[in-house]
Protein backbone atom coordinates (compact mmCIF):
# COMPACT_ATOMS: atom_id res chain seq x y z
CA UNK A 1 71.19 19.96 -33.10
CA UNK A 2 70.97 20.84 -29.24
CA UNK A 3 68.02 23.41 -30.04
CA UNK A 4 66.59 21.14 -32.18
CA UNK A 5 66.14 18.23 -30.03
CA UNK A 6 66.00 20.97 -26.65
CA UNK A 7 62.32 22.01 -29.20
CA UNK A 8 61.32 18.44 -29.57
CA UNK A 9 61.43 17.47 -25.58
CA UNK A 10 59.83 20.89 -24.68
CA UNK A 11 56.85 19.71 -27.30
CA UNK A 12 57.01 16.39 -26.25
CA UNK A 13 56.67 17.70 -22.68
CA UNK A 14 53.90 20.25 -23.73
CA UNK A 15 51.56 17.34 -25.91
CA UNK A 16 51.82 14.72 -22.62
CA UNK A 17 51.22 17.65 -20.07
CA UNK A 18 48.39 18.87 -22.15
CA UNK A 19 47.09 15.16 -22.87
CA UNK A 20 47.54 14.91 -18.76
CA UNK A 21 45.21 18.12 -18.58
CA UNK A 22 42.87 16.67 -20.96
CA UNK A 23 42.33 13.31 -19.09
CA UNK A 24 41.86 15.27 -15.96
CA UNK A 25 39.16 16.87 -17.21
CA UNK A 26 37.79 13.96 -18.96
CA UNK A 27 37.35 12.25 -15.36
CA UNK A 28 36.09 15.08 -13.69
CA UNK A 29 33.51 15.44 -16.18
CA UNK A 30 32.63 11.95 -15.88
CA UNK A 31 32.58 12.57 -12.15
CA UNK A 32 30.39 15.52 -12.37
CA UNK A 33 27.78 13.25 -14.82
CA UNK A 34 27.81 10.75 -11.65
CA UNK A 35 26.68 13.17 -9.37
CA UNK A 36 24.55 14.05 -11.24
CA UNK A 37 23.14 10.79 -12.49
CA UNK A 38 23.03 9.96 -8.23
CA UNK A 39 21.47 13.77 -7.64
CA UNK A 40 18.54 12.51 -10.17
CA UNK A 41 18.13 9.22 -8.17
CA UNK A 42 18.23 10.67 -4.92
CA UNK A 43 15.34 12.95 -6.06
CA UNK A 44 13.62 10.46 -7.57
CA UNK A 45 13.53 8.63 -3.79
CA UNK A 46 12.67 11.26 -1.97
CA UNK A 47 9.59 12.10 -4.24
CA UNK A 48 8.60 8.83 -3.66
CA UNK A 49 9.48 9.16 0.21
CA UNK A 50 7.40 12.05 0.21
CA UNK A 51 4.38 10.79 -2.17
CA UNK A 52 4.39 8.10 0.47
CA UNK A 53 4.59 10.66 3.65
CA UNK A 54 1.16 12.67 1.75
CA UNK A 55 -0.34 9.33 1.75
CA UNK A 56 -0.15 8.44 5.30
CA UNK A 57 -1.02 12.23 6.15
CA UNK A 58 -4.40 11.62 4.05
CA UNK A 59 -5.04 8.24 5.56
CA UNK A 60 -4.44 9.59 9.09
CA UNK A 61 -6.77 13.31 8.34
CA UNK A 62 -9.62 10.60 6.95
CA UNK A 63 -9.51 8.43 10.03
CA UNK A 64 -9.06 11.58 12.25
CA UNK A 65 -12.15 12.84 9.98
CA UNK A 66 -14.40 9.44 10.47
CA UNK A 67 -13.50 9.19 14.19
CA UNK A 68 -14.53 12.74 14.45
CA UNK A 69 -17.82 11.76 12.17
CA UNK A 70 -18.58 9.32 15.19
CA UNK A 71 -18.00 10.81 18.20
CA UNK A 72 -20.31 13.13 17.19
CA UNK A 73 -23.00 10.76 15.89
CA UNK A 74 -22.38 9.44 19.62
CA UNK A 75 -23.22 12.82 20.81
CA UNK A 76 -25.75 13.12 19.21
CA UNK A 77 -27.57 9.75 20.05
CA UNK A 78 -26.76 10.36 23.76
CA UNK A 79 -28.71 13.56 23.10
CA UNK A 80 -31.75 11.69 21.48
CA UNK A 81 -31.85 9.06 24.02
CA UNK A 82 -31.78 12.25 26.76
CA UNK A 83 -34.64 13.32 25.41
CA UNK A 84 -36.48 10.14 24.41
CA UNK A 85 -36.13 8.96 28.43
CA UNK A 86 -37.65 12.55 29.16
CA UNK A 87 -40.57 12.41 27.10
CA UNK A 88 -41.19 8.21 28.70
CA UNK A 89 -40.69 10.12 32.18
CA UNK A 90 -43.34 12.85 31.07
CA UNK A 91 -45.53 10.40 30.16
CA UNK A 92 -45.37 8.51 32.97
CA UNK A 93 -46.24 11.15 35.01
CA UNK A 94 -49.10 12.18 32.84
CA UNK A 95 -50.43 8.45 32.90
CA UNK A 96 -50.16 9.00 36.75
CA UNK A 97 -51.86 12.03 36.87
CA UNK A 98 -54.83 10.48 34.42
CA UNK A 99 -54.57 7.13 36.52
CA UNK A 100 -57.77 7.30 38.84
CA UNK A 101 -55.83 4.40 40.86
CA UNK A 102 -52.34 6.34 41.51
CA UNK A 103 -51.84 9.04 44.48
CA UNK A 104 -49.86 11.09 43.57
CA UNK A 105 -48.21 13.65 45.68
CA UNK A 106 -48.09 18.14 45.10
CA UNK A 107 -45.23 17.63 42.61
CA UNK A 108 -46.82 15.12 40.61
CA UNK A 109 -44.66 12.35 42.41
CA UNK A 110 -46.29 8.88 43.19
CA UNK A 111 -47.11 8.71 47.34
CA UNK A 112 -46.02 4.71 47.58
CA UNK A 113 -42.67 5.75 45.21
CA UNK A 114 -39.80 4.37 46.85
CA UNK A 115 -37.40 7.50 46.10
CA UNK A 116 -40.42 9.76 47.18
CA UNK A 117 -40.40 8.45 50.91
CA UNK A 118 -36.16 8.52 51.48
CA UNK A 119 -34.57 11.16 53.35
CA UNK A 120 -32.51 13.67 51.13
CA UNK A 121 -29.30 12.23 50.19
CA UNK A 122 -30.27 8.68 51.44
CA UNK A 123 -30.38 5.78 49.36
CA UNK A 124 -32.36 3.22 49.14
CA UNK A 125 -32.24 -0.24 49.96
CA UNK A 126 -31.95 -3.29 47.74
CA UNK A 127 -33.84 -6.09 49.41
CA UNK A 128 -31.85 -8.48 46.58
CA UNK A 129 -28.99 -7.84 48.01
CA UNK A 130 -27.76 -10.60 50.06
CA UNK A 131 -25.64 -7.73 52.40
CA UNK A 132 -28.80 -6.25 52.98
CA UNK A 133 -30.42 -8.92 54.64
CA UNK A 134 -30.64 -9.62 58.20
């Protein structure tokens, strides 16, 4: 009867070792299904994170775009304005020159022009200007 119950505890001891075996397994599985139920979460956040990130990028190119858009617009009505005050100046010297009441000077210049009479460099003087007065 030794052998017999020696057989017994030895299956006894194999059944709860391999039921201990078992239940290991059973919680690592359920440990791995976890990590990868958080894996699937974290992913879903950083798509978002990063849907977000393309977002701002596109907001940020657009403005970048529109303030681009209007600096040159500037540009180009400095350029316009440029050339509009040329074309007064041109006709202001042509009315001038057609003006049978205006001197004008060799380069087309009014004689009694205040700039025309002023040494180079000099400038000239503001008679509103209370410093200027004497």
């Amino acid at each position: 009867m030794d052998t017999a119950l020696i057989v017994i505890i030895v299956i006894a001891v194999l059944v709860v070792v391999m039921l201990a075996v078992l239940a290991a397994r059973r919680r690592a599985d359920l440990k791995q299904e976890e990590a990868r139920y958080q894996a699937v979460e974290t992913r879903d956040l950083a798509d978002v994170a990063a849907a977000d990130a393309d977002m701002l990028v596109a907001e940020a190119d657009e403005r970048a775009a529109r303030a681009e858009r209007e600096r040159l617009a500037a540009k180009q009505q400095r350029l316009d304005a440029e050339r509009q005050r040329s074309e007064a100046g041109a006709l202001h010297a042509r009315a001038d020159e057609i003006d049978p009441d205006v001197d004008t000077d060799a380069d087309g210049r009014r004689d009694s022009d205040p700039d025309a009479n002023t040494d180079a460099g000099a400038q000239p003087v503001d008679e509103t200007d209370p410093r200027n007065r004497t």
